[in-house]
Structure formats: C-alpha cells, structure tokens
PDB file of N, CA and C in Angstrom:
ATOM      1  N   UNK A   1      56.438 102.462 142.977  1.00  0.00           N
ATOM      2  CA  UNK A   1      57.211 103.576 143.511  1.00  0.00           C
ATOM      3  C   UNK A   1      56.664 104.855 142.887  1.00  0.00           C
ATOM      4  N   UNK A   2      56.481 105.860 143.638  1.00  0.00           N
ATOM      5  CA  UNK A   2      56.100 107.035 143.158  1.00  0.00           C
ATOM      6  C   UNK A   2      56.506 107.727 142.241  1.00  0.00           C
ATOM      7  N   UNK A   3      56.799 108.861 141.721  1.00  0.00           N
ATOM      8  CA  UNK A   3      57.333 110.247 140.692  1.00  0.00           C
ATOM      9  C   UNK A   3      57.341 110.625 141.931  1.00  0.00           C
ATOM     10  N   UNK A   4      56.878 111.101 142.686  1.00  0.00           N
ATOM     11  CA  UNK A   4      56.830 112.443 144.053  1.00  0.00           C
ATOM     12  C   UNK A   4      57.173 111.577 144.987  1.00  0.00           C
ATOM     13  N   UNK A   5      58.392 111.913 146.049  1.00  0.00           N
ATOM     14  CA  UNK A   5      58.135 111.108 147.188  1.00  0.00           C
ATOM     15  C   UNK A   5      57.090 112.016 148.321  1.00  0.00           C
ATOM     16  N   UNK A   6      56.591 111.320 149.186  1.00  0.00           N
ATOM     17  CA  UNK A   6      55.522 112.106 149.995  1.00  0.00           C
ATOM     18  C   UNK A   6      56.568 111.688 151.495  1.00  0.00           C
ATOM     19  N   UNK A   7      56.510 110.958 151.834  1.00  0.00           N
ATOM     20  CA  UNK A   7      57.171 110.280 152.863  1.00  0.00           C
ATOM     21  C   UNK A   7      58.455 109.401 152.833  1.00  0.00           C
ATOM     22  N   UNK A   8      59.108 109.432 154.111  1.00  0.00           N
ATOM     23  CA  UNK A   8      60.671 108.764 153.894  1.00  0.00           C
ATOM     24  C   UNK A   8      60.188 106.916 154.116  1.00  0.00           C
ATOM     25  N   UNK A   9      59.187 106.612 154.051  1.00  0.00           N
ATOM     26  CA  UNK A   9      58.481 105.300 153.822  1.00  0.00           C
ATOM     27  C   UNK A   9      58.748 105.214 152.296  1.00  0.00           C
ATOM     28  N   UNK A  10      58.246 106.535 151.527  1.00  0.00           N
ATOM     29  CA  UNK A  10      58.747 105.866 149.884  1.00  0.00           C
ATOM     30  C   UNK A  10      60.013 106.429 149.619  1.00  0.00           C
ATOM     31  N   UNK A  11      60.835 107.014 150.360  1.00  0.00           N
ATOM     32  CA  UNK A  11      62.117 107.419 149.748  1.00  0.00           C
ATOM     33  C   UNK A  11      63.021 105.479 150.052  1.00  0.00           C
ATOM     34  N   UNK A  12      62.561 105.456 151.534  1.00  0.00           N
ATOM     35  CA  UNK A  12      62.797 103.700 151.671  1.00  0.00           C
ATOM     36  C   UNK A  12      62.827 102.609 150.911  1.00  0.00           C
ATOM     37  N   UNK A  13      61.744 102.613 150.290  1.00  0.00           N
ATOM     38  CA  UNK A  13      61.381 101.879 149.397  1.00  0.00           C
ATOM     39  C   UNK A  13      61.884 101.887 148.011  1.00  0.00           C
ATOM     40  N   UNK A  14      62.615 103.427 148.009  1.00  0.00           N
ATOM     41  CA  UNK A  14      63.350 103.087 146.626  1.00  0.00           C
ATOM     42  C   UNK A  14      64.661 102.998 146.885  1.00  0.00           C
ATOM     43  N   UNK A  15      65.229 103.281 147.945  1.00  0.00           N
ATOM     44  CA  UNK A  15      66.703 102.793 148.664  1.00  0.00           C
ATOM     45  C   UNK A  15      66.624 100.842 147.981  1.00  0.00           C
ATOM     46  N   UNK A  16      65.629 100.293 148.807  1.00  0.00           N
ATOM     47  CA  UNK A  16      66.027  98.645 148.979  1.00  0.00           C
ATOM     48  C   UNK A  16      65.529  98.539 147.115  1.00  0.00           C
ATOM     49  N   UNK A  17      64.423  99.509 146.370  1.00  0.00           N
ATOM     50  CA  UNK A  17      64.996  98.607 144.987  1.00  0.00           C
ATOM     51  C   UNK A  17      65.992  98.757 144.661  1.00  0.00           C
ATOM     52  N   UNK A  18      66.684  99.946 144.513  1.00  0.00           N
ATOM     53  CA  UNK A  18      68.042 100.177 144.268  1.00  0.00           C
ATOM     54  C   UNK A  18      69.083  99.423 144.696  1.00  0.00           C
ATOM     55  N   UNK A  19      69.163  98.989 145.632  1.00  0.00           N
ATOM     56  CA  UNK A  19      70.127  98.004 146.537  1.00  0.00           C
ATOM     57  C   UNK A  19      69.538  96.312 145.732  1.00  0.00           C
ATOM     58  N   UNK A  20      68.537  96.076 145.484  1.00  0.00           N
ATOM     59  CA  UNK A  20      68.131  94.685 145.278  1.00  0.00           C
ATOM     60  C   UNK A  20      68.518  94.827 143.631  1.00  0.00           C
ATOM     61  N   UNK A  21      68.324  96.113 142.900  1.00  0.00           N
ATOM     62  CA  UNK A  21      68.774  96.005 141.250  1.00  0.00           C
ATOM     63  C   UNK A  21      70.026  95.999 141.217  1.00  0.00           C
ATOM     64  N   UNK A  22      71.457  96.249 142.303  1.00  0.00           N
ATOM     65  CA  UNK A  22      72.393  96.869 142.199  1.00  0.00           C
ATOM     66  C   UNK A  22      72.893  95.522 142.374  1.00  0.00           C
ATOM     67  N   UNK A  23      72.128  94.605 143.238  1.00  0.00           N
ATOM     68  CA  UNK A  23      72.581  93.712 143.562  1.00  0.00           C
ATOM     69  C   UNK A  23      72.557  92.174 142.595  1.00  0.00           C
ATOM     70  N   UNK A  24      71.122  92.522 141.427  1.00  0.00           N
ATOM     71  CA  UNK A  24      70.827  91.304 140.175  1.00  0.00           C
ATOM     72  C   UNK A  24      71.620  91.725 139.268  1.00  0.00           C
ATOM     73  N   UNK A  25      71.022  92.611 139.059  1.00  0.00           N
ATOM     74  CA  UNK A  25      71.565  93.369 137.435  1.00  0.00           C
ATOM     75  C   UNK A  25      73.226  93.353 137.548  1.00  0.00           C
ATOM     76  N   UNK A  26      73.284  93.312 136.165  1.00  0.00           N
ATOM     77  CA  UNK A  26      74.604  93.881 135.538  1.00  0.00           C
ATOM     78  C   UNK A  26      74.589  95.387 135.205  1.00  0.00           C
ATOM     79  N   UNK A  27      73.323  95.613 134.899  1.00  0.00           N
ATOM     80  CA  UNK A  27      72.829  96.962 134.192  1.00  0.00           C
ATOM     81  C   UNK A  27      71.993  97.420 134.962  1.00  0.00           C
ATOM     82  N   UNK A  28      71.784  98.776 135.585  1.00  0.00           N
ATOM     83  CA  UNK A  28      70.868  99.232 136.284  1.00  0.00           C
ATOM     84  C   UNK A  28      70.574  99.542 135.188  1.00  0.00           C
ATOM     85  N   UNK A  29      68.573  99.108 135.232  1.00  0.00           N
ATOM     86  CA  UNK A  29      67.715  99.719 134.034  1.00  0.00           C
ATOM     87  C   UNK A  29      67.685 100.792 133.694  1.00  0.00           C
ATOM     88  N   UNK A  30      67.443 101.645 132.508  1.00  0.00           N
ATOM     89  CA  UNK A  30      67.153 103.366 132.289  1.00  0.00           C
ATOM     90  C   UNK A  30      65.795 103.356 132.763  1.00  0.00           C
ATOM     91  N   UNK A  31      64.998 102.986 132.846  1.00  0.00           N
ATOM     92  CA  UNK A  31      63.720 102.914 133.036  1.00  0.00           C
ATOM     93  C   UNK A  31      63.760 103.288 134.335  1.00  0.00           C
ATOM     94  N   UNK A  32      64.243 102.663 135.183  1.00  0.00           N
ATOM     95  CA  UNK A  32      64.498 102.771 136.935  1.00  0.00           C
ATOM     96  C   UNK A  32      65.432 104.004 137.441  1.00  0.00           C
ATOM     97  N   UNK A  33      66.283 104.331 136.372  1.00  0.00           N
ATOM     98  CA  UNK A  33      67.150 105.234 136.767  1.00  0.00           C
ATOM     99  C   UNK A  33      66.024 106.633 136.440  1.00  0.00           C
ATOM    100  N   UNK A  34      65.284 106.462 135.192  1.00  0.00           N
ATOM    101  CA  UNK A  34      64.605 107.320 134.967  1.00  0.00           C
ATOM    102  C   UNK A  34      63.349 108.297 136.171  1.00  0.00           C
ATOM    103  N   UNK A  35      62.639 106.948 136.435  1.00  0.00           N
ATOM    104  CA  UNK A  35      61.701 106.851 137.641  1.00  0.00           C
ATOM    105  C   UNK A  35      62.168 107.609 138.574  1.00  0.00           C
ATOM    106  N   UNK A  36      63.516 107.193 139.534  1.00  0.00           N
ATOM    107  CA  UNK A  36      63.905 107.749 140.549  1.00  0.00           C
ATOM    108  C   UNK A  36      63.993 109.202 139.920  1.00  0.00           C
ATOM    109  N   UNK A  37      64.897 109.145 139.449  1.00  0.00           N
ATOM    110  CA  UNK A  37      65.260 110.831 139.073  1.00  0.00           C
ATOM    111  C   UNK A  37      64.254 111.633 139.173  1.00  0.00           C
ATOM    112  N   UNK A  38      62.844 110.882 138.455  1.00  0.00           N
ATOM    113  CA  UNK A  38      61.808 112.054 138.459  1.00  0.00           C
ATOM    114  C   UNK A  38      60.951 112.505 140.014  1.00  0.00           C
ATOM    115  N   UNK A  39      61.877 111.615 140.949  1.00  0.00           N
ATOM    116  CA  UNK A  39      61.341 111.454 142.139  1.00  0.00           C
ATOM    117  C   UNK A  39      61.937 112.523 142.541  1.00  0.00           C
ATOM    118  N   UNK A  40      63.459 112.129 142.604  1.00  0.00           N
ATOM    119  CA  UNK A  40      64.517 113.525 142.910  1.00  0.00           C
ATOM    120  C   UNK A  40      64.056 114.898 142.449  1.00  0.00           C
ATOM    121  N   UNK A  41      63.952 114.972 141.540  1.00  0.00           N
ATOM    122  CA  UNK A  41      63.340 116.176 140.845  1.00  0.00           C
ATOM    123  C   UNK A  41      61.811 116.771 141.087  1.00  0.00           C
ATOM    124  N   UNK A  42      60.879 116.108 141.372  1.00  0.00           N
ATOM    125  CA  UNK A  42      59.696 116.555 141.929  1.00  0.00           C
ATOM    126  C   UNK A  42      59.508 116.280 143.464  1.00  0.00           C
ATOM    127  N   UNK A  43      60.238 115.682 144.357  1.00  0.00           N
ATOM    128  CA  UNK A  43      60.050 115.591 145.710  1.00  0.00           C
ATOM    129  C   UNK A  43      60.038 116.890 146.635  1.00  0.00           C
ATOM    130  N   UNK A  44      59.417 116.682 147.661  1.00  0.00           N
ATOM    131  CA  UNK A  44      60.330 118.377 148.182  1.00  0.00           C
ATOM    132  C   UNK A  44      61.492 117.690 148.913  1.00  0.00           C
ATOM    133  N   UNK A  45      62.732 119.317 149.289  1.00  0.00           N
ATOM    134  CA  UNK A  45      63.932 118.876 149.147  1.00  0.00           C
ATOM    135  C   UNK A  45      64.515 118.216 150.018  1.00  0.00           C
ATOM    136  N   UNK A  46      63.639 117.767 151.621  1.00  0.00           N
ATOM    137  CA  UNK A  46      63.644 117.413 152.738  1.00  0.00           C
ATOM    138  C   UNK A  46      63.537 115.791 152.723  1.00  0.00           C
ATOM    139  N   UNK A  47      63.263 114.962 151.570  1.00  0.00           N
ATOM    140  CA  UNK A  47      63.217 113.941 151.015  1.00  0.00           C
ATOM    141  C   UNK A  47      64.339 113.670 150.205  1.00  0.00           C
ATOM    142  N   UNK A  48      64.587 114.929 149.202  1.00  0.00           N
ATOM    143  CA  UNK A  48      65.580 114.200 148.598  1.00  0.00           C
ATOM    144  C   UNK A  48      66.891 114.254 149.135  1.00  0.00           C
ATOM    145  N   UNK A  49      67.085 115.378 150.343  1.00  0.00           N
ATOM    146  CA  UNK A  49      68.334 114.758 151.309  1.00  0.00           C
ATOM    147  C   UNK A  49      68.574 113.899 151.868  1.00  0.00           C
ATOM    148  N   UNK A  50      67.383 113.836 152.891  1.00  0.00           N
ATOM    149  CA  UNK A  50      67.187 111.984 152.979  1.00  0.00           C
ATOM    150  C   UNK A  50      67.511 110.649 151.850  1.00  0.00           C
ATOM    151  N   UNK A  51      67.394 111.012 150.639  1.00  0.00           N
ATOM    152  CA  UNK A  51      67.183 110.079 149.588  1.00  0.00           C
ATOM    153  C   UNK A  51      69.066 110.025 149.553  1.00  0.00           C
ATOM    154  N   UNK A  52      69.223 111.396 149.471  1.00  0.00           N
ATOM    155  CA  UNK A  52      71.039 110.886 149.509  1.00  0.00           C
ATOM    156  C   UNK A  52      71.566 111.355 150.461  1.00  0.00           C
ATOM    157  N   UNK A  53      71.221 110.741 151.342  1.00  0.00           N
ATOM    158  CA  UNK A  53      71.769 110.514 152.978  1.00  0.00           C
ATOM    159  C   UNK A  53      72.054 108.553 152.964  1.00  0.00           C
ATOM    160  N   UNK A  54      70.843 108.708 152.833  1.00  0.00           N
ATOM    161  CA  UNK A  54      70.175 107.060 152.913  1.00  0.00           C
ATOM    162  C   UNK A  54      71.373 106.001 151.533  1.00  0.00           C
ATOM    163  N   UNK A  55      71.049 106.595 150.589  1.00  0.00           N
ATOM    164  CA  UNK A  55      71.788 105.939 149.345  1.00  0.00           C
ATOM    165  C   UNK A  55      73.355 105.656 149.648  1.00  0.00           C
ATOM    166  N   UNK A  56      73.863 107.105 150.244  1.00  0.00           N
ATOM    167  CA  UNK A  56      75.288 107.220 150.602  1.00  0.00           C
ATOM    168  C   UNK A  56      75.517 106.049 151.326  1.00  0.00           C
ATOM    169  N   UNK A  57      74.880 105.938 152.252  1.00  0.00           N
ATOM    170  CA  UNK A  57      74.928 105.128 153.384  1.00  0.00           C
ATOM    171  C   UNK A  57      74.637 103.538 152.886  1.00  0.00           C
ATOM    172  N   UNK A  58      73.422 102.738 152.305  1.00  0.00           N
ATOM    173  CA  UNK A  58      73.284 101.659 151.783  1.00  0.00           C
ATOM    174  C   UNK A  58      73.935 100.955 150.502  1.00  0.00           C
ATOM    175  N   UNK A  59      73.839 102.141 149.451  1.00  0.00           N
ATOM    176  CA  UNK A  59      74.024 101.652 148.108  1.00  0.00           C
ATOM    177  C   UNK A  59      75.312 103.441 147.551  1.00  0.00           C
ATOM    178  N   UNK A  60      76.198 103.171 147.678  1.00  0.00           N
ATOM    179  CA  UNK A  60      76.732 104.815 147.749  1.00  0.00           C
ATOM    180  C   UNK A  60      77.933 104.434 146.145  1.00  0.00           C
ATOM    181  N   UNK A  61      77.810 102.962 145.419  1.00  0.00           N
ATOM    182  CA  UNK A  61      78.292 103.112 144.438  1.00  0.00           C
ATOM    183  C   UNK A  61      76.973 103.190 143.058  1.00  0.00           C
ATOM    184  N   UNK A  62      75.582 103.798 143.452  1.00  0.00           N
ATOM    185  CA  UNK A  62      74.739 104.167 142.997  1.00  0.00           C
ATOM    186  C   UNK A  62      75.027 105.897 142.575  1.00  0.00           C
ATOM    187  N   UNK A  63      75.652 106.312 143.521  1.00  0.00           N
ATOM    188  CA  UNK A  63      75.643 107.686 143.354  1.00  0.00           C
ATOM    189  C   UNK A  63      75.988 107.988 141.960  1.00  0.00           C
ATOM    190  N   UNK A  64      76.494 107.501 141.170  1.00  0.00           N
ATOM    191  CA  UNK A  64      76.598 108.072 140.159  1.00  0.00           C
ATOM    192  C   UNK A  64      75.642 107.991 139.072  1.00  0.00           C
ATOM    193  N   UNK A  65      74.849 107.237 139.365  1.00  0.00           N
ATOM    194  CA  UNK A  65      73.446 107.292 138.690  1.00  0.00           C
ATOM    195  C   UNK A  65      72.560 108.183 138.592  1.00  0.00           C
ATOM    196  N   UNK A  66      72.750 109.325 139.638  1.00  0.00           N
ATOM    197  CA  UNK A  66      71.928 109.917 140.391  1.00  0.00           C
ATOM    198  C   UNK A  66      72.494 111.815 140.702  1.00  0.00           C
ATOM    199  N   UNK A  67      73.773 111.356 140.421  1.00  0.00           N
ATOM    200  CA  UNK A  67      74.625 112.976 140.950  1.00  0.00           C
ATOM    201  C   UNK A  67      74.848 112.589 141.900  1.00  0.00           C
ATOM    202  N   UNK A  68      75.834 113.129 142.424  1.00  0.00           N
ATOM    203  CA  UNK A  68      76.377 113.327 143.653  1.00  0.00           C
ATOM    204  C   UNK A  68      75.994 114.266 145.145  1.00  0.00           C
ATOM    205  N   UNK A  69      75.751 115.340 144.319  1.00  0.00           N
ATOM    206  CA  UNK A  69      75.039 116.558 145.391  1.00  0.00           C
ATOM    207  C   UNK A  69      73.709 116.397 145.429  1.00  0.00           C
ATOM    208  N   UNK A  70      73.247 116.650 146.135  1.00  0.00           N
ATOM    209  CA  UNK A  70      71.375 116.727 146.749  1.00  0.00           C
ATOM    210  C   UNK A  70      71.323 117.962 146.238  1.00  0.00           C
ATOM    211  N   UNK A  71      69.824 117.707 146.320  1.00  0.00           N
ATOM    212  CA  UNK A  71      69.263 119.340 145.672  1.00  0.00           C
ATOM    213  C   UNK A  71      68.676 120.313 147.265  1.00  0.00           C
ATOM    214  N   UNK A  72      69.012 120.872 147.477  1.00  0.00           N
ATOM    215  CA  UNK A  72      68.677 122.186 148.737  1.00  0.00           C
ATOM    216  C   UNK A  72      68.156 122.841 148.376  1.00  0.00           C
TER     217      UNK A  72
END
C-alpha cells in the first residue's frame, strides 16, 4: 500500500485491508494505522474524500482511527 494514494484503485485497496484487519485483529496495528494516515495526509484531497466516503460506507467503526472529518 502506498504513503500517497495516486488512484481510487489504491484508496480501494486500503478500504478491504482495513475491513480484513478489522475483521482478524483484536487490535488494529499502529503500524497500519500509521501507514494509512500518512496516506491521508499526503494524498491529494479528491482521494482522501473518497477514502472517507468509502470507509463510512464499508468499515465506518474504523473512523475513529482515522478522524472523522476528511481533509478539503
């Protein structure tokens, strides 16, 4: 998974790990929580609405991992 998302192909792709860790784990990793974030934070912002559009919608008791508001 990237630091930058480029395309909603990798914002995708970190939707279903998120959904597949949310779904093993007891503990979502820091490591993973870390990763994404730096995705959120360096993506442009047209991704990371998508990113919590998508999350809301699949995995939306993640949100708090993550913040709540998108970045605009």
């Amino acid at each position: 998974m990237p630091y930058r998302w480029i395309s909603r192909k990798d914002v995708d792709e970190a939707i279903v790990v998120i959904m597949n860790t949310m779904e093993e784990e007891e503990v979502f990793p820091e490591w993973l929580r870390r990763t994404i974030q730096a995705a959120i934070d360096d993506s442009d912002p047209e991704y990371v609405r998508y990113f919590y559009d998508e999350v809301k919608r699949f995995a939306p008791v993640s949100l708090k991992l993550f913040g709540e508001t998108p970045v605009v």
